[in-house]
Protein backbone atom coordinates (compact mmCIF):
# COMPACT_ATOMS: atom_id res chain seq x y z
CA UNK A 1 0.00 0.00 0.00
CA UNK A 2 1.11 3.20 -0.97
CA UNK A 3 0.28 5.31 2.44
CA UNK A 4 -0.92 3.31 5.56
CA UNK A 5 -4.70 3.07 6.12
CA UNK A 6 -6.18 5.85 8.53
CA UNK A 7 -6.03 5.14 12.20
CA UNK A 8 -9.38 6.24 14.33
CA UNK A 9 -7.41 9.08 15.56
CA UNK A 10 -7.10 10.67 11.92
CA UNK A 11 -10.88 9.50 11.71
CA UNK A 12 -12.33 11.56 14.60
CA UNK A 13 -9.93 14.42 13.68
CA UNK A 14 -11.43 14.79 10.57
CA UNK A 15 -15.22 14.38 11.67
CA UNK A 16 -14.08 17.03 13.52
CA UNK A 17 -12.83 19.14 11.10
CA UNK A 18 -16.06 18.83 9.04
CA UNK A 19 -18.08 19.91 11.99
CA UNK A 20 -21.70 21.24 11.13
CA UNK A 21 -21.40 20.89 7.30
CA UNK A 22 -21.64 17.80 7.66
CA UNK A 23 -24.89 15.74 9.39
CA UNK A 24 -24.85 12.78 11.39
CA UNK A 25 -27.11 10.67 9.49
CA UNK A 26 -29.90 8.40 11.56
CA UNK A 27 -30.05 5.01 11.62
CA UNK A 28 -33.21 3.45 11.44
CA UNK A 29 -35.10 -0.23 12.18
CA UNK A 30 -35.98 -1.08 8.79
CA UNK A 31 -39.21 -3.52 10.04
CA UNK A 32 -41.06 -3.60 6.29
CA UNK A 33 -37.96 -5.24 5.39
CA UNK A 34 -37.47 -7.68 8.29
CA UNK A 35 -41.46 -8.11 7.55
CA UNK A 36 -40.96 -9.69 4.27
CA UNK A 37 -37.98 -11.34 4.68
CA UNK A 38 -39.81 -13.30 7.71
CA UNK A 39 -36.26 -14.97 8.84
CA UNK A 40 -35.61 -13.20 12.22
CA UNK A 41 -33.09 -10.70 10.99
CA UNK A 42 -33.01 -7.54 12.27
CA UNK A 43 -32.35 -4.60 9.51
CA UNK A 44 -31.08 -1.26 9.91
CA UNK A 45 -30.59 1.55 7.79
CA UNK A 46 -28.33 4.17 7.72
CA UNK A 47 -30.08 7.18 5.36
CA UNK A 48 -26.95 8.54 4.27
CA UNK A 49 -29.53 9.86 1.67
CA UNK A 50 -30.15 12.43 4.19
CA UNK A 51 -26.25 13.69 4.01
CA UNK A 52 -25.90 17.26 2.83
CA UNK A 53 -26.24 17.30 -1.05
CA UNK A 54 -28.18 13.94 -0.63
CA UNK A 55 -25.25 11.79 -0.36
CA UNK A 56 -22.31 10.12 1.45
CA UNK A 57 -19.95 11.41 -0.87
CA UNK A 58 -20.09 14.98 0.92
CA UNK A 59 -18.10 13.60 3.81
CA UNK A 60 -15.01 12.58 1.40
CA UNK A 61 -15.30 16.24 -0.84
CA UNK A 62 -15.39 18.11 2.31
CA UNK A 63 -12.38 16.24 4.10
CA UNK A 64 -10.47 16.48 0.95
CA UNK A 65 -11.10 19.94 0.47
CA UNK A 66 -10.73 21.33 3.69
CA UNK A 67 -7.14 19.58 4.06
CA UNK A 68 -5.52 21.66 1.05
CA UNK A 69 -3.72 24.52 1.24
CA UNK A 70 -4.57 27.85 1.40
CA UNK A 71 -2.85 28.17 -2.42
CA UNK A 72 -4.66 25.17 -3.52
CA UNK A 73 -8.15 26.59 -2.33
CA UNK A 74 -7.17 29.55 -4.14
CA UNK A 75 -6.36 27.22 -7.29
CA UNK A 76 -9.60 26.06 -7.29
CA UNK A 77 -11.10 22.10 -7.55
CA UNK A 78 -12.21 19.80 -10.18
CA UNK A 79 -13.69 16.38 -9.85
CA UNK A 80 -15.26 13.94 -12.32
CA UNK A 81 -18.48 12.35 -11.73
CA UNK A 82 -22.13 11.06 -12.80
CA UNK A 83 -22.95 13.14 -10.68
CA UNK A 84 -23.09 12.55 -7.08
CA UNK A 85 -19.51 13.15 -5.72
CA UNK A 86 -19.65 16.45 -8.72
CA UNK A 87 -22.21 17.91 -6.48
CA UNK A 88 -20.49 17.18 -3.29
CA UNK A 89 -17.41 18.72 -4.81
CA UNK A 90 -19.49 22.31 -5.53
CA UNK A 91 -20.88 21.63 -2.09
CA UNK A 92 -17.08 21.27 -0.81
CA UNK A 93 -15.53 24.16 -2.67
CA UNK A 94 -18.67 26.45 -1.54
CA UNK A 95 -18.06 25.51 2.51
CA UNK A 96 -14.02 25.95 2.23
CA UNK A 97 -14.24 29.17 0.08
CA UNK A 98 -12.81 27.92 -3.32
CA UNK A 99 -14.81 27.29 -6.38
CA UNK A 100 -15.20 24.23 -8.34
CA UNK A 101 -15.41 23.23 -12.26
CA UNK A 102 -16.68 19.97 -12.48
CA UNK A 103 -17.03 17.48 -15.40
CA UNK A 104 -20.32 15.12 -15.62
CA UNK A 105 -21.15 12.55 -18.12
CA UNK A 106 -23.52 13.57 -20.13
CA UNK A 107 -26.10 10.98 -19.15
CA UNK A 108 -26.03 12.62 -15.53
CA UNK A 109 -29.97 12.97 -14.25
CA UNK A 110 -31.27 16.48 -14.29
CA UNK A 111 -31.65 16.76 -10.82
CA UNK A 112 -27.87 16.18 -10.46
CA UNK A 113 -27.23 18.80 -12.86
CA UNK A 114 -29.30 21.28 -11.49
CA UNK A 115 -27.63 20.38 -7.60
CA UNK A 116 -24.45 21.10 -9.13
CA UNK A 117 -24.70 24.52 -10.40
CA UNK A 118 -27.18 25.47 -7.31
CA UNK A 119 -23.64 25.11 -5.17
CA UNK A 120 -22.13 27.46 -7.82
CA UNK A 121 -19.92 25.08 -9.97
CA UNK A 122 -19.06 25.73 -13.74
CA UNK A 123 -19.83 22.28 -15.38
CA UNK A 124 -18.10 20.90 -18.16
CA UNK A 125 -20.09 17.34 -20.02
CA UNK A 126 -17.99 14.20 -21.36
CA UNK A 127 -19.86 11.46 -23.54
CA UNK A 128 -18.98 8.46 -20.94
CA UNK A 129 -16.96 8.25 -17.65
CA UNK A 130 -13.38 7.18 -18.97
CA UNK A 131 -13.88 10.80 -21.03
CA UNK A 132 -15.01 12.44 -18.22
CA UNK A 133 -11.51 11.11 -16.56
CA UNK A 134 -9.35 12.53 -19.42
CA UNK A 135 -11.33 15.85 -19.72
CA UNK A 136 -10.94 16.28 -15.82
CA UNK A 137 -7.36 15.73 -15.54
CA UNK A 138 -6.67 18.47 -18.61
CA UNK A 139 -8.44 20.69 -16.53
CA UNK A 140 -6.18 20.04 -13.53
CA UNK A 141 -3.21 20.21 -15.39
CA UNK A 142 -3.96 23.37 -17.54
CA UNK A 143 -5.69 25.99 -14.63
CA UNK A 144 -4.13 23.87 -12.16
CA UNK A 145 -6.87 22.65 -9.98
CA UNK A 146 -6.89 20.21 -6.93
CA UNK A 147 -8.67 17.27 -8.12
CA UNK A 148 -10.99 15.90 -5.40
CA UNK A 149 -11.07 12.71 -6.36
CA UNK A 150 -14.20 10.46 -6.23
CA UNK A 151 -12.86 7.14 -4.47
CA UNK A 152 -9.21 7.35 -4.09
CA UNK A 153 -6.78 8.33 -1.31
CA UNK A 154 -6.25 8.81 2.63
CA UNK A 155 -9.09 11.55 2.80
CA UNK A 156 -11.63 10.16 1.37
CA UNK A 157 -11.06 6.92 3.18
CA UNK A 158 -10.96 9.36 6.27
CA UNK A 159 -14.14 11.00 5.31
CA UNK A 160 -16.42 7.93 4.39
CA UNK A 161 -14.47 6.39 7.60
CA UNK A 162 -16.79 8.39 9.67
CA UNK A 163 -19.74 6.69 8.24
CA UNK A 164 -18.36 3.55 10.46
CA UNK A 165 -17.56 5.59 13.06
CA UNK A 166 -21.25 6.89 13.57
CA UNK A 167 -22.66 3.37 12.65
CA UNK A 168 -20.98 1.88 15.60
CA UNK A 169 -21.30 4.50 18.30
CA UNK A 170 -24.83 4.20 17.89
CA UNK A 171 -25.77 0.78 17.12
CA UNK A 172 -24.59 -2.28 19.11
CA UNK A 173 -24.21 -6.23 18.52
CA UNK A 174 -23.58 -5.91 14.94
CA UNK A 175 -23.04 -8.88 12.73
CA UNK A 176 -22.91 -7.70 9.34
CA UNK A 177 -23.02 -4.02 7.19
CA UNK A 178 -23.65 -3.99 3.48
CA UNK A 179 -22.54 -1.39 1.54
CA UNK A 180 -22.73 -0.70 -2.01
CA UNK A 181 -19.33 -0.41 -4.19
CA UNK A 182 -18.22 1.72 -6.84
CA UNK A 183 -14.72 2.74 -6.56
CA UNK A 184 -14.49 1.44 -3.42
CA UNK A 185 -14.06 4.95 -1.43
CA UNK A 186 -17.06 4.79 0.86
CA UNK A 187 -16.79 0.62 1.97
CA UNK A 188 -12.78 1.03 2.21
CA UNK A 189 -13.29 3.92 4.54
CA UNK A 190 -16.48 2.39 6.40
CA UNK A 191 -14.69 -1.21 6.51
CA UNK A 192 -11.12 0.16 7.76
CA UNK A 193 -12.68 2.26 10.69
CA UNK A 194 -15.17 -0.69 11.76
CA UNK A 195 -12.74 -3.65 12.10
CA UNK A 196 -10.19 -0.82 14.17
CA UNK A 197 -13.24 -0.66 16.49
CA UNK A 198 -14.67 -4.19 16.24
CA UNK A 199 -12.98 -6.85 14.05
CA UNK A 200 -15.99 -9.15 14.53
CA UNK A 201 -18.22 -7.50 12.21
CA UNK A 202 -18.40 -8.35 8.71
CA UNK A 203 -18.37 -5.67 6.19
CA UNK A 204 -19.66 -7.06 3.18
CA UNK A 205 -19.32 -4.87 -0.27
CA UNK A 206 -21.86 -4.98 -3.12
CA UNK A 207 -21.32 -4.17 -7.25
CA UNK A 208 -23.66 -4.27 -9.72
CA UNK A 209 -23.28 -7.00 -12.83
CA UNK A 210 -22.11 -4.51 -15.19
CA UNK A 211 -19.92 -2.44 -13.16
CA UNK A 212 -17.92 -4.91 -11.35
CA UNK A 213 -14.64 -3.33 -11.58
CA UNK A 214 -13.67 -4.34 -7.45
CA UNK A 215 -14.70 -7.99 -7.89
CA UNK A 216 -12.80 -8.04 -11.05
CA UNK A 217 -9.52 -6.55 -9.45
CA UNK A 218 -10.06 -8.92 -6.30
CA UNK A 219 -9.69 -12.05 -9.07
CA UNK A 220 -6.20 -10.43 -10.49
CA UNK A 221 -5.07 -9.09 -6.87
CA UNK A 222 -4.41 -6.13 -8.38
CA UNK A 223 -6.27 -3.27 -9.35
CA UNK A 224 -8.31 -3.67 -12.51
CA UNK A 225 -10.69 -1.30 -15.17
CA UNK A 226 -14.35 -2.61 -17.48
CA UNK A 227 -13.83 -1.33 -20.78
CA UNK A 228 -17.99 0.26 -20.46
CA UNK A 229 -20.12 0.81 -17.34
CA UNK A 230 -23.59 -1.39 -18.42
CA UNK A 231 -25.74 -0.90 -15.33
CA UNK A 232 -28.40 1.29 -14.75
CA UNK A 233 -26.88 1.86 -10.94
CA UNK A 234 -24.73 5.46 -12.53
CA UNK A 235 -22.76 6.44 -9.52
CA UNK A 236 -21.59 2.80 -8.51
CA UNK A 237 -20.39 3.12 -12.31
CA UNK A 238 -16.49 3.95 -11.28
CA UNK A 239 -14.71 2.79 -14.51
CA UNK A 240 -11.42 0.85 -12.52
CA UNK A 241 -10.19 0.12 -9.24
CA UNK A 242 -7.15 2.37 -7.80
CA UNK A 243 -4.26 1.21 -5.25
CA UNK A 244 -5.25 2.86 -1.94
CA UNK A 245 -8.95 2.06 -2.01
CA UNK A 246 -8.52 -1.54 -3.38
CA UNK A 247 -5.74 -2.00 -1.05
CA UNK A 248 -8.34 -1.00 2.07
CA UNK A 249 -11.00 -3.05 0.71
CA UNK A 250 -8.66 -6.30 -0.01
CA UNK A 251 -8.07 -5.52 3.61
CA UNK A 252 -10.41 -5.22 5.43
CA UNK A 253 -13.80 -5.89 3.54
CA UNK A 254 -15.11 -9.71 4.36
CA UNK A 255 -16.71 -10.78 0.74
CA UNK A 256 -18.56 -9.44 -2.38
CA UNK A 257 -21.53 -9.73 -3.84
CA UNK A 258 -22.76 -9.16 -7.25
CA UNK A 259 -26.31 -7.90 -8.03
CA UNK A 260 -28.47 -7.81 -11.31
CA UNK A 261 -30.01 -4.29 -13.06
CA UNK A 262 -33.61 -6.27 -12.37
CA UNK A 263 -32.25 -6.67 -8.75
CA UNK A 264 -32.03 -3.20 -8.33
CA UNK A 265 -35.22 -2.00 -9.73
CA UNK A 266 -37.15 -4.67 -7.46
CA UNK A 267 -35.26 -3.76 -4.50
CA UNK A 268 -36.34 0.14 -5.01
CA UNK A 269 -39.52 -1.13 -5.12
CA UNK A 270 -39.54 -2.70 -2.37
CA UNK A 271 -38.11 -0.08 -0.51
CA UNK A 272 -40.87 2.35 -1.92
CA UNK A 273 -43.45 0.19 -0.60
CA UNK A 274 -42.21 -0.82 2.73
CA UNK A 275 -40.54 2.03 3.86
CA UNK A 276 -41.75 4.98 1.93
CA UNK A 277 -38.51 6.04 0.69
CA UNK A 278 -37.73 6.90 -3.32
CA UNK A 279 -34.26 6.08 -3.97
CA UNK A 280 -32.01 5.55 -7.20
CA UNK A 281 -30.49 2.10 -8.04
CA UNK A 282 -26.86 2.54 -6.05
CA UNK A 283 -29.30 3.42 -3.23
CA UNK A 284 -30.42 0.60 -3.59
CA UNK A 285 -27.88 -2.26 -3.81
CA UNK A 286 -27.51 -2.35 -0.49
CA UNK A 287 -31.42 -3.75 0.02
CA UNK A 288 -30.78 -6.13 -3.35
CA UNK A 289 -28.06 -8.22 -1.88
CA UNK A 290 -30.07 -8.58 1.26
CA UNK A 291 -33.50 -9.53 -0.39
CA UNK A 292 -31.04 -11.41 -3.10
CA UNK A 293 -27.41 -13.45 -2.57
CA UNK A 294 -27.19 -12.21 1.63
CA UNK A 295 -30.76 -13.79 2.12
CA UNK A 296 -29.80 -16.93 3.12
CA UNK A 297 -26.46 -16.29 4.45
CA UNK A 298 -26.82 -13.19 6.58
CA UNK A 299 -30.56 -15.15 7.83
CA UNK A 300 -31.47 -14.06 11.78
CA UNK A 301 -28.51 -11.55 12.31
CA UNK A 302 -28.28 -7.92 13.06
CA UNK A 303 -27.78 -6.24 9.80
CA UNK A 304 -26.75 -2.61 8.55
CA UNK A 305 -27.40 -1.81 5.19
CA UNK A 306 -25.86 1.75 4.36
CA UNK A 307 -28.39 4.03 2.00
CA UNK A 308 -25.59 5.79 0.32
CA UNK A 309 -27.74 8.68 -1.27
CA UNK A 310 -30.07 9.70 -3.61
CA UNK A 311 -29.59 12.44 -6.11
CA UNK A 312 -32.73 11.85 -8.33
CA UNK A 313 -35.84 13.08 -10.08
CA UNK A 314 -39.12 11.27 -9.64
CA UNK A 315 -39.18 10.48 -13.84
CA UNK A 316 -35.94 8.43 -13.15
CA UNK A 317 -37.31 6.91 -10.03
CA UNK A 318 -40.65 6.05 -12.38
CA UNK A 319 -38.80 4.50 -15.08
CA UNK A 320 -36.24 2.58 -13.06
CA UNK A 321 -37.99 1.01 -10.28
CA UNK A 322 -40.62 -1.87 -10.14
CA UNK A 323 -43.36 0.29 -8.02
C-alpha cells in the first residue's frame, strides 16, 4: 500500500474538522424489510440519503477539500463524476471558500445537474466516464486545480471512515453491514474504521453486474478497469479500481456480492413500498443483496445496510424502479 490506512485518531480528527457541514445521518429499524424477509433478521438503515447534497460522498469532498492549502483553495477544484460526488465537490468548494469546475457525463440525471450549479460550480459534459476522466485531468493540469477525487486516497477513506464511526457509536451487537461499491471509497473507509473498532463484524461490499470493476480486481489481486459501465446503478459506475482504495478493501472488507439491473429495480420497489422512501439504483444495492445473494447467508442476524444517497428526479425513479 502506498500510504498506511487511517487510524481512528485521523478518523475523529477529521469528523471534527467537518463539523456542522456535515450531518450525522440516523439510523433506522428497517421492520417492512425484516417483515418480508420473515427470517428473524433484524435490519437497519443508515439514510446517508439524508447527508448534505443527498449523499455520502459529501463527507469525502469536504475532508479532501478542507485539508488543502490555502494556495490550492485559491487554485480552485475539479472532480469527475455522474454526478453525485460532482455535487459534493461544488458543495465542498462552496463551505471551504474555493470554487469548483466539475465534469459530468452527459447521461447525468437532471436533478444532479441542477444540484451542481445550485452550489455554484461551472460544469463541463464528457460522452462516458473514462472521457469524463481525461477531460478532468486536462483541466487540472492546464488551470491547475486540486482534483478531489471520487474514491481514491487517505481523505476520502478518512471521510467515508466516519460513516463507520457513527454506525458503531450508535448501534450495538452488529453482525454484518452492506454497503454498495463503486470505486471502493465509501466501503474502504467504512470497513477500515469498523474492524479498528470491532474486528468481529463483517463488512460485506456490493457491485452491480455490469460495473464490477472491485470484484474483477479482487480475481487479479491487483487493481483492474471494465472497458464500459452497463448498469443502470450510474454512480456505482467507477470505470477501474485504484491502489489505496482496493488495497483497504482487499483488507479489510469480508466478501462481495454481485447484483443484477432487475435486482435493483425490485429492490427500489420494495423499498418504496415498505418504507416509503424513493431512492435511485446505487441506493439501492444495499437492500438487493439482502432480499437477493445475503438472504440466506446473513438469515437471523443484526444487519446494517448503508443508503448511500439519492440524487434523483421522480421520472428516473418512475422509469427505473418496479413500483
Amino acid at each position: 500500500m502506498q500510504q498506511t490506512a487511517p487510524d481512528l485518531d485521523a478518523i475523529a480528527r477529521t469528523r471534527e474538522a467537518l463539523g456542522t457541514d456535515i450531518v450525522r445521518t440516523p439510523i433506522v429499524r428497517c421492520a417492512g424489510l425484516e417483515e418480508l424477509l420473515g427470517d428473524g433478521t433484524e435490519v437497519f438503515g443508515k439514510l446517508e440519503f439524508l447527508q448534505r447534497t443527498g449523499t455520502f460522498k459529501a463527507r469525502g469532498a469536504l475532508a479532501t477539500v478542507r485539508a488543502l492549502s490555502a494556495e490550492q483553495r485559491a487554485a480552485g477544484v475539479t472532480a469527475v463524476s455522474a454526478g453525485n460526488h460532482a455535487v459534493a465537490t461544488a458543495f465542498a468548494a462552496r463551505a471551504a471558500g474555493t470554487h469548483a469546475r466539475v465534469v459530468m457525463t452527459a447521461t447525468a440525471n437532471p436533478a444532479r445537474v441542477a444540484a451542481c450549479r445550485a452550489w455554484g460550480a461551472d460544469i463541463e459534459f464528457a460522452d462516458d466516464v473514462h472521457a469524463a476522466f481525461e477531460m478532468a485531468n486536462s483541466i487540472r493540469e492546464s488551470e491547475g486545480r486540486y482534483l478531489v477525487h471520487p474514491f481514491e486516497g487517505p481523505m476520502v477513506a478518512c471521510g467515508t471512515g466516519t460513516v463507520g464511526l457513527e454506525i458503531c457509536e450508535d448501534l450495538e451487537g452488529i453482525d454484518a453491514i452492506v454497503v454498495a461499491v463503486g470505486g471502493g471509497g465509501l466501503i474502504g473507509g467504512i470497513a477500515n474504521a469498523v474492524r479498528q473498532l470491532d474486528p468481529d463484524i463483517e463488512v460485506i461490499g456490493v457491485e452491480p453486474d455490469g460495473a464490477d470493476s472491485m470484484h474483477r480486481s479482487f480475481a487479479a489481486g491487483r487493481p483492474v478497469g471494465i472497458d464500459a459501465v452497463r448498469t443502470i446503478a450510474d454512480s456505482l459506475g467507477a470505470p477501474f479500481a485504484l491502489p489505496y482504495s482496493f488495497e483497504l478493501c482487499r483488507r479489510f472488507v469480508a466478501r462481495l456480492v454481485r447484483v443484477s439491473d432487475p435486482d435493483l429495480r425490485e429492490a427500489m420497489g420494495v423499498l418504496f413500498r415498505r418504507m416509503r422512501i424513493a431512492v435511485e439504483p446505487a441506493c439501492a444495492a444495499a437492500a438487493a443483496a439482502l432480499l437477493g445473494p445475503l438472504r440466506v447467508p446473513l438469515a437471523g442476524r443484526r444487519v446494517v445496510l448503508v443508503f448511500c444517497g439519492s440524487i434523483i428526479d421522480w421520472p428516473a425513479i418512475a422509469r427505473e424502479a418496479a413500483l
